[in-house]
N, C-alpha and C. Protein backbone atom coordinates (compact mmCIF):
# COMPACT_ATOMS: atom_id res chain seq x y z
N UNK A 1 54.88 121.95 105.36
CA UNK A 1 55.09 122.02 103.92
C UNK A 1 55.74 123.36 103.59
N UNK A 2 56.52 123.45 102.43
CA UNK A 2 57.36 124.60 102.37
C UNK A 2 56.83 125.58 101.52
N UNK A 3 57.08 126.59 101.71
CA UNK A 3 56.27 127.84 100.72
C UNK A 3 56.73 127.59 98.94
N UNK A 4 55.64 127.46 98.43
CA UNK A 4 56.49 127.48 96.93
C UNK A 4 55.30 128.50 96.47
N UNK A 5 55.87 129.25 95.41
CA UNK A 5 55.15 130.71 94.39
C UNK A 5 54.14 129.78 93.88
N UNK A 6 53.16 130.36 93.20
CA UNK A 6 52.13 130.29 92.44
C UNK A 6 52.92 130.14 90.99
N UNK A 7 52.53 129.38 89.98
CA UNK A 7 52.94 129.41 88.80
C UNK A 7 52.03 128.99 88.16
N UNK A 8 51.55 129.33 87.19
CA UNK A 8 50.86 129.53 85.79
C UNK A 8 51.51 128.63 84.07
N UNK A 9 50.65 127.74 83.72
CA UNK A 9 50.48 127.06 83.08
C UNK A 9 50.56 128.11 81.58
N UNK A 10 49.18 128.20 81.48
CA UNK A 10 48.58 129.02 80.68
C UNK A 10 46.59 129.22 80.79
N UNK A 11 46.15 130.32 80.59
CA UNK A 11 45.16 130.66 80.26
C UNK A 11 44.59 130.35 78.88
N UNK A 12 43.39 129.45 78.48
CA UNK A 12 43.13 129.47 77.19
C UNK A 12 41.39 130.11 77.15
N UNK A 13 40.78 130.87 76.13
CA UNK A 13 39.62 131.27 75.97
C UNK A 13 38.95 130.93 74.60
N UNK A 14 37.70 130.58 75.06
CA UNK A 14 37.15 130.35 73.55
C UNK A 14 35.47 130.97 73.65
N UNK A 15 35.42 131.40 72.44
CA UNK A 15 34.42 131.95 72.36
C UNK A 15 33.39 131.50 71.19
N UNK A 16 32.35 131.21 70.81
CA UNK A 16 31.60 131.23 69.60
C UNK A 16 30.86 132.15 69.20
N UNK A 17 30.77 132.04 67.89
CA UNK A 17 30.38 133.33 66.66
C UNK A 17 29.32 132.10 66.04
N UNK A 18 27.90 132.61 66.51
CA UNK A 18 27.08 132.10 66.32
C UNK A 18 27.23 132.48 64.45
N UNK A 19 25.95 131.78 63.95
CA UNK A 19 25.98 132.21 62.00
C UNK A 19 25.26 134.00 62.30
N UNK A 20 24.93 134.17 63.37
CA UNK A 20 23.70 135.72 63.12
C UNK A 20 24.65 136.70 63.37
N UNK A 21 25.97 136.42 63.86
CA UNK A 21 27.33 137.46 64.56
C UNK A 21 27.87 137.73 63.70
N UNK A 22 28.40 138.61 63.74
CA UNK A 22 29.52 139.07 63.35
C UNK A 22 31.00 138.55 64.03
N UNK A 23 31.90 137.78 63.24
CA UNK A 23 32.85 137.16 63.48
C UNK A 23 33.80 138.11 64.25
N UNK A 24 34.15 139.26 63.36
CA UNK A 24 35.51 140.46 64.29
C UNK A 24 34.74 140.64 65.64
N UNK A 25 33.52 140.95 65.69
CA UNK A 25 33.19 141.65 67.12
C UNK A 25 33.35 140.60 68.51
N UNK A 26 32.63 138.93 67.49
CA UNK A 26 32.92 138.17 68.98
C UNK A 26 34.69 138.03 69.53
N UNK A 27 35.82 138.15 68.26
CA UNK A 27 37.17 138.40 68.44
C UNK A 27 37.37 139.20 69.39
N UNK A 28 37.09 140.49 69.10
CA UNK A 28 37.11 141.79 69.64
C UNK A 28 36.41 141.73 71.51
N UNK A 29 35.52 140.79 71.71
CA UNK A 29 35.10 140.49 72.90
C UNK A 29 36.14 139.37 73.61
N UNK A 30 36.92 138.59 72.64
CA UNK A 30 38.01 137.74 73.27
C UNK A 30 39.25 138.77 73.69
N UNK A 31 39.49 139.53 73.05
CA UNK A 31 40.44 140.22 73.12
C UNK A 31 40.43 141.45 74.17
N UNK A 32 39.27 141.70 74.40
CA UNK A 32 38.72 142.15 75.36
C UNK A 32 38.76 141.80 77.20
N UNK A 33 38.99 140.90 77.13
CA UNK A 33 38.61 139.72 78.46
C UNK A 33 40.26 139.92 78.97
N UNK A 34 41.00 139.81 77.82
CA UNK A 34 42.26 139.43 77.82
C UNK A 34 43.07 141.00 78.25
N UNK A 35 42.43 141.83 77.47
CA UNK A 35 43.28 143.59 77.30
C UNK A 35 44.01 143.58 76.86
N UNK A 36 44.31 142.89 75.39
CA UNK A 36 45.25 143.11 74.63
C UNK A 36 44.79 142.45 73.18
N UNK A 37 44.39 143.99 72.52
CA UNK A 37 43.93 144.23 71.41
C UNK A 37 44.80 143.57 70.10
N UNK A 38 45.85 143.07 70.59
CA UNK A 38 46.79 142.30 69.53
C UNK A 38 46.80 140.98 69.08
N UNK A 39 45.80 140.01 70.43
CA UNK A 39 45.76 139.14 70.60
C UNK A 39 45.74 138.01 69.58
N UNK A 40 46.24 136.89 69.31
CA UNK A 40 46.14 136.37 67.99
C UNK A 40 45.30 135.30 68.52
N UNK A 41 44.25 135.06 67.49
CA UNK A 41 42.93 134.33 67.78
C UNK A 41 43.07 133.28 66.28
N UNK A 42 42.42 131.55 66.83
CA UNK A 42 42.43 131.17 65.96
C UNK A 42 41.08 130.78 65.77
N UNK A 43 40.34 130.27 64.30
CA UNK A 43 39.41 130.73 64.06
C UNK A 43 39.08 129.21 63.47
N UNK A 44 38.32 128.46 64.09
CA UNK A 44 38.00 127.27 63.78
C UNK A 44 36.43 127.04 62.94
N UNK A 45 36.10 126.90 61.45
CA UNK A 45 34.68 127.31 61.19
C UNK A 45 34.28 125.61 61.32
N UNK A 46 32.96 125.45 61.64
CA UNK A 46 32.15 124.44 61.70
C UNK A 46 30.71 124.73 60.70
N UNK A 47 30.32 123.87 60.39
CA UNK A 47 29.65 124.01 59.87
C UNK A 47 27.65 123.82 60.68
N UNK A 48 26.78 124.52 60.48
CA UNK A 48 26.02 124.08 61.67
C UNK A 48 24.62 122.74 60.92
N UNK A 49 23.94 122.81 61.84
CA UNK A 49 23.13 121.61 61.12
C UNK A 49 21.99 121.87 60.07
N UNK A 50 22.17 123.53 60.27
CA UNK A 50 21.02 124.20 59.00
C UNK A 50 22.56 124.11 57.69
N UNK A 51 23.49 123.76 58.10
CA UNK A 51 23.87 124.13 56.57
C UNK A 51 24.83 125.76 57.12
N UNK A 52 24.73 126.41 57.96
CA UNK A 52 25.53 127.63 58.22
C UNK A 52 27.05 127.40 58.70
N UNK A 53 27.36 128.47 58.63
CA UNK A 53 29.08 128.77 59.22
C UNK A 53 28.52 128.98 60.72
N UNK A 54 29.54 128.64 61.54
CA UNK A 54 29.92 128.93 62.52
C UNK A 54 31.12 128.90 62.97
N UNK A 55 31.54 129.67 63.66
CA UNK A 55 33.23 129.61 64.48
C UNK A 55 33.35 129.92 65.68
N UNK A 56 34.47 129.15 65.83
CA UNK A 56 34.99 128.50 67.08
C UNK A 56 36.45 129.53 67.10
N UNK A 57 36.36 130.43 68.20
CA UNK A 57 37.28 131.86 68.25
C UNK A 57 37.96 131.16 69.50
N UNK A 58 39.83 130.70 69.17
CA UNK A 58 40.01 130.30 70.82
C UNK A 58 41.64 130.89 70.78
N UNK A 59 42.06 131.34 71.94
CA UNK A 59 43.32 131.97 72.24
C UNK A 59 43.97 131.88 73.51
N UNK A 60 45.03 131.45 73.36
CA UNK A 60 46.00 130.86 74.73
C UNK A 60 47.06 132.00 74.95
N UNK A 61 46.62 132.54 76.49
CA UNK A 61 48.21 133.38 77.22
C UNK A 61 48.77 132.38 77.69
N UNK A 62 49.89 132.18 77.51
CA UNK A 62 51.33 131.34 78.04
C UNK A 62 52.36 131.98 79.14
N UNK A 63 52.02 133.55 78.59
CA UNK A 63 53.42 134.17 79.33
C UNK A 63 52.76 134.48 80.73
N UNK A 64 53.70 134.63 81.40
CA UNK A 64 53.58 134.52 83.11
C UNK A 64 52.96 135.96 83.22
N UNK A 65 53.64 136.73 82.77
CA UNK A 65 52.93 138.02 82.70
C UNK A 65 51.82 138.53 82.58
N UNK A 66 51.31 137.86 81.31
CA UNK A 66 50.13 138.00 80.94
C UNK A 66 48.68 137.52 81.36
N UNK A 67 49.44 136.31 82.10
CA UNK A 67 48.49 135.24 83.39
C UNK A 67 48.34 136.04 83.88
N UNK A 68 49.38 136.37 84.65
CA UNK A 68 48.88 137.19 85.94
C UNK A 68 47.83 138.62 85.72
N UNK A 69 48.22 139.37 84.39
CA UNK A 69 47.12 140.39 83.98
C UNK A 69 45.72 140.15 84.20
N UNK A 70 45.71 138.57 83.19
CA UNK A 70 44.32 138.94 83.12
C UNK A 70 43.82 137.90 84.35
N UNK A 71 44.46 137.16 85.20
CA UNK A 71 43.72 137.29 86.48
C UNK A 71 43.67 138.29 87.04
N UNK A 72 44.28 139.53 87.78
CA UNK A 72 43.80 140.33 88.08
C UNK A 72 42.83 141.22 87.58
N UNK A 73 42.80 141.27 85.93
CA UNK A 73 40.97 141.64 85.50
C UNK A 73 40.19 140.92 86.23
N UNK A 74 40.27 139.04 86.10
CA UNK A 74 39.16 138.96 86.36
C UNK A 74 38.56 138.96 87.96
N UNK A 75 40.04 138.71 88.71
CA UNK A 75 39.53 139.22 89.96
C UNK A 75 39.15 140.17 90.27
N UNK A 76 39.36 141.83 89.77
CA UNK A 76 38.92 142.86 90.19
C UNK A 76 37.56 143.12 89.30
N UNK A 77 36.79 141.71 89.12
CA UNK A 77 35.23 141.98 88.91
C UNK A 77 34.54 141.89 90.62
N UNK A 78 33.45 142.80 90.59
CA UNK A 78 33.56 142.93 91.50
C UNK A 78 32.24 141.58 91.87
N UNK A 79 32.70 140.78 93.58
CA UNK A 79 32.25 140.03 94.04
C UNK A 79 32.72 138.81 93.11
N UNK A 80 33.80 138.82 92.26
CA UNK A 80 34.47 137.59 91.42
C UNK A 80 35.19 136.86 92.42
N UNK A 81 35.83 137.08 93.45
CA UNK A 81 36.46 136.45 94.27
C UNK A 81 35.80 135.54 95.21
N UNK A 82 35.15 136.23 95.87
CA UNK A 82 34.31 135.51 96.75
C UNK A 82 33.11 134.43 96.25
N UNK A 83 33.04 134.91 94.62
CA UNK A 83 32.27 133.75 94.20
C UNK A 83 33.24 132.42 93.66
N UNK A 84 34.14 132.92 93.09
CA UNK A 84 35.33 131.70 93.12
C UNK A 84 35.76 131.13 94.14
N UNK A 85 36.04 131.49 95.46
CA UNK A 85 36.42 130.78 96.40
C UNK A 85 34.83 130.45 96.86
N UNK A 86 34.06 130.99 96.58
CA UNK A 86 32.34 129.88 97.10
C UNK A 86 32.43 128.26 96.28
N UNK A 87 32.70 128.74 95.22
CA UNK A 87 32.44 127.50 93.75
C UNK A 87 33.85 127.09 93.50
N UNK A 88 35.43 127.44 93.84
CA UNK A 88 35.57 126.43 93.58
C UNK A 88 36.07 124.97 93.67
N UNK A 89 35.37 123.79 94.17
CA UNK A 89 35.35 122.32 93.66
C UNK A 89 34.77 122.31 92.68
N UNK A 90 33.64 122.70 92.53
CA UNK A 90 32.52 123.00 91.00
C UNK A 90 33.09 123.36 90.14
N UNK A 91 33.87 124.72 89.76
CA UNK A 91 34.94 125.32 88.92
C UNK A 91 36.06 124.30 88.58
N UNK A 92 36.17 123.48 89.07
CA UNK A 92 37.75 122.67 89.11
C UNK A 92 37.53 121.45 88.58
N UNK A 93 37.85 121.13 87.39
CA UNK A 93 37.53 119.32 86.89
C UNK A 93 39.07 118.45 87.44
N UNK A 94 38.64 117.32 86.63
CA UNK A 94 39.40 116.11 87.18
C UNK A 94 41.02 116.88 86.86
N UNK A 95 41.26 117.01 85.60
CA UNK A 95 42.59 117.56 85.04
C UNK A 95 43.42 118.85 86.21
N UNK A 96 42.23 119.73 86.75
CA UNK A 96 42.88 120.62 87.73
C UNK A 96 42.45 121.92 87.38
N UNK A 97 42.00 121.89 86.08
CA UNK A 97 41.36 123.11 85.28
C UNK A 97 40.22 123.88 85.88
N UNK A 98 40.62 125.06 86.14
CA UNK A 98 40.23 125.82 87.02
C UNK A 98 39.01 126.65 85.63
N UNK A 99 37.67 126.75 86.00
CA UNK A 99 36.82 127.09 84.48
C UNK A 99 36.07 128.72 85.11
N UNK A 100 35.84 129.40 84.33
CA UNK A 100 35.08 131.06 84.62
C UNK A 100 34.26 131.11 83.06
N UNK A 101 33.20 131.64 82.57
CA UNK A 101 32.43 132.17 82.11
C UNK A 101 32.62 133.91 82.25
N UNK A 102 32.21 134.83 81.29
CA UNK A 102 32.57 135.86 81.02
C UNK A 102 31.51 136.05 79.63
N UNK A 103 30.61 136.85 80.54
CA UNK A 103 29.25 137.68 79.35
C UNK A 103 29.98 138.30 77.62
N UNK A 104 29.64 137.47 77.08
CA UNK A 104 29.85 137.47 75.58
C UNK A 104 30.03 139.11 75.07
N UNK A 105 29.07 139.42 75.41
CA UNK A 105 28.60 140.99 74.91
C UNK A 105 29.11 142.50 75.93
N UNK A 106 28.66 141.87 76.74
CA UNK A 106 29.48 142.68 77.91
C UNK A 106 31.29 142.65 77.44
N UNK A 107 31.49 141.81 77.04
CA UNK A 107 33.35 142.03 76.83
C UNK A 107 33.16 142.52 75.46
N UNK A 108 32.56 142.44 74.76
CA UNK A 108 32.76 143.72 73.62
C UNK A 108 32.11 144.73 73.74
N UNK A 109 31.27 145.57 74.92
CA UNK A 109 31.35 146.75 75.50
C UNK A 109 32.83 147.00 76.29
N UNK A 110 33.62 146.16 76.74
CA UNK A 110 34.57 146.92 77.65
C UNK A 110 34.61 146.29 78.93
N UNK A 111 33.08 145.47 79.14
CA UNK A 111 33.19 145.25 80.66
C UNK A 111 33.06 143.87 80.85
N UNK A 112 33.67 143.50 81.96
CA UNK A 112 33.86 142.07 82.45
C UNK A 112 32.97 141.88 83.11
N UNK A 113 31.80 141.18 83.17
CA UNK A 113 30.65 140.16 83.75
C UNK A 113 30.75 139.00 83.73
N UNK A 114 30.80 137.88 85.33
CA UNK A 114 30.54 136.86 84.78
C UNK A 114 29.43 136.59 85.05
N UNK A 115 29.00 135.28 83.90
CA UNK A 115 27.56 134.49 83.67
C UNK A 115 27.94 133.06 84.13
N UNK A 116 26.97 132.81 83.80
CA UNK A 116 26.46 131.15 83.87
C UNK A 116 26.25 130.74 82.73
N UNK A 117 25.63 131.36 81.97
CA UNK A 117 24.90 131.48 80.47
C UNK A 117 26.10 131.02 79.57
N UNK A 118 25.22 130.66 78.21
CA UNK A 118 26.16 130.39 77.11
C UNK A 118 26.69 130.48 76.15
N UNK A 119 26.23 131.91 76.18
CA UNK A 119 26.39 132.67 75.11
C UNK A 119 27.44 133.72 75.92
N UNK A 120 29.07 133.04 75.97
CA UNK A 120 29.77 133.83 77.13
C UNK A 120 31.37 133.75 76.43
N UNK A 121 32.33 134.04 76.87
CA UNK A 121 33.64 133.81 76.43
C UNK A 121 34.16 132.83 77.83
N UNK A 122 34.22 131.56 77.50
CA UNK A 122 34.82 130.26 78.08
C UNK A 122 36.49 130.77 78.73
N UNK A 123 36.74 130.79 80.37
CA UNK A 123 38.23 130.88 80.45
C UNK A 123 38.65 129.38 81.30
N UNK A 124 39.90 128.86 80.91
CA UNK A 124 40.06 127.76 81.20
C UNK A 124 41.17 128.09 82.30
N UNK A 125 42.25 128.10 83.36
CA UNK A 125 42.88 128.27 83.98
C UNK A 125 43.88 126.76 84.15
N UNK A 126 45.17 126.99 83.93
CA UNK A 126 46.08 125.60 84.34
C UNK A 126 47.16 126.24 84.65
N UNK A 127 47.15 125.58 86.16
CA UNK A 127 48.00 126.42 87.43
C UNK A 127 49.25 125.41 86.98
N UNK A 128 50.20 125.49 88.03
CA UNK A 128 51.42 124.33 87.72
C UNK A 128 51.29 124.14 89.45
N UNK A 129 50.77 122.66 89.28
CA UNK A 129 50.64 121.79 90.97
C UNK A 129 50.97 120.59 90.94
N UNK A 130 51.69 120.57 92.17
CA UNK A 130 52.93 119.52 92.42
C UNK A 130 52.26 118.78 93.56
N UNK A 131 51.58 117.47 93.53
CA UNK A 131 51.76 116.65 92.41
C UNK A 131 50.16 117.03 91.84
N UNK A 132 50.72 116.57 90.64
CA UNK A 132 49.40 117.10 89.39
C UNK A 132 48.22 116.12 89.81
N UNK A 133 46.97 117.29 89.59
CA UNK A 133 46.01 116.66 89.75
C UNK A 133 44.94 117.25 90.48
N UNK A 134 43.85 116.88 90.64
CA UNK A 134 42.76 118.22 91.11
C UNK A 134 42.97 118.38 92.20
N UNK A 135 43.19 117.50 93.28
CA UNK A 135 43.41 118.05 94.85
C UNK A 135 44.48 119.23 95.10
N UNK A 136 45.60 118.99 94.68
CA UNK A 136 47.15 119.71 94.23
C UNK A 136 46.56 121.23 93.86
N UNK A 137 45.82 121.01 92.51
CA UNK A 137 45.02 122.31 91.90
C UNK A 137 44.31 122.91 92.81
N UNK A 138 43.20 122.20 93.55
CA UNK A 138 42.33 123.17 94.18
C UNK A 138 42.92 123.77 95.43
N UNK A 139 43.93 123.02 95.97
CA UNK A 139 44.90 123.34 97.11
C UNK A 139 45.52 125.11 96.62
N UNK A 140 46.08 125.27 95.66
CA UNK A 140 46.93 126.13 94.63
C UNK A 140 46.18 127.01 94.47
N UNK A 141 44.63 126.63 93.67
CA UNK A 141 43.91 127.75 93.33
C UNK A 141 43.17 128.46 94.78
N UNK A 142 43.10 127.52 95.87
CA UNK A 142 42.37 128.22 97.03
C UNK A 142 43.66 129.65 97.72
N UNK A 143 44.75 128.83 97.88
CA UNK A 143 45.91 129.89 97.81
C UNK A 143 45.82 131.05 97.15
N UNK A 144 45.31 130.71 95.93
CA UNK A 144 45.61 131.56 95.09
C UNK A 144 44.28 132.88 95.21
N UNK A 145 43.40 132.23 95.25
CA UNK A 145 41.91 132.84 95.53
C UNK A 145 41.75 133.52 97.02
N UNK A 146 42.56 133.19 98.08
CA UNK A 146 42.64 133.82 99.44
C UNK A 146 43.56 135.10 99.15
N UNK A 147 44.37 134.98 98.81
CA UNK A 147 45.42 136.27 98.25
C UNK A 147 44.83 137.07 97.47
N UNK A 148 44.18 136.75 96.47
CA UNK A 148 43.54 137.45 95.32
C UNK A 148 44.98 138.28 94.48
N UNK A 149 45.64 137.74 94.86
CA UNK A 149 47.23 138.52 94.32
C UNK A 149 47.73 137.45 93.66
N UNK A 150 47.14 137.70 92.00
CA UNK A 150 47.72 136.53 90.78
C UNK A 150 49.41 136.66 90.92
């Protein structure tokens, strides 16, 4: 089989702003994850079952550039690699979507943790694999995860 580059879809993140949060700060923790304080976030409110606000904070990198940034954040968490290439088939759904968790609060200190937990900033990953589809993907992302070079 012939060598072809890694290419990048886009990155999308979503986060929730429980009713007890403060809306800018859980932003400020999306924007965080990402490293780029400019980030334009859209802001989906729901309503909850007491009757409260809640929002739904979600933001897509597209540019190739910017893929590749903030995978290398999240690979240079440390022991992030080796737990992605442990987990992922688990990480990887039917579509090819490669999934990470990222500590809610910890990214509005500055620092990248990932969780399990759910109170976290959601990252979705969509590689470009030929032919589409999760085998293609996990083939791509294991490539991609042995290199550790987004």
């Amino acid at each position: 089989m012939a060598y072809r580059p890694l290419t990048y879809h886009w990155v999308r993140l979503r986060a929730v702003a429980h009713p007890t949060e403060v809306v800018e700060r859980v932003a400020q923790a999306v924007r965080a994850v990402v490293g780029d304080p400019e980030l334009a976030i859209e802001d989906t409110v729901l309503e909850t079952h007491h009757g409260l606000e809640q929002h739904v904070l979600e933001a897509v990198v597209e540019r190739s550039r910017g893929v590749r940034d903030l995978l290398a954040r999240l690979f240079g968490i440390p022991g992030a690699l080796e737990r992605f290439r442990a987990e992922l088939e688990r990480r990887t759904d039917e579509d090819g979507l490669f999934f990470a968790r990222l500590d809610k609060q910890e990214a509005f200190a500055g620092r990248l943790v990932l969780t399990d937990g759910e109170d976290c900033v959601q990252l979705r990953l969509k590689m470009e694999a030929y032919p589409s589809g999760r085998e293609a993907a996990i083939r791509d992302l294991g490539r991609l995860l042995e290199s550790g070079k987004p």
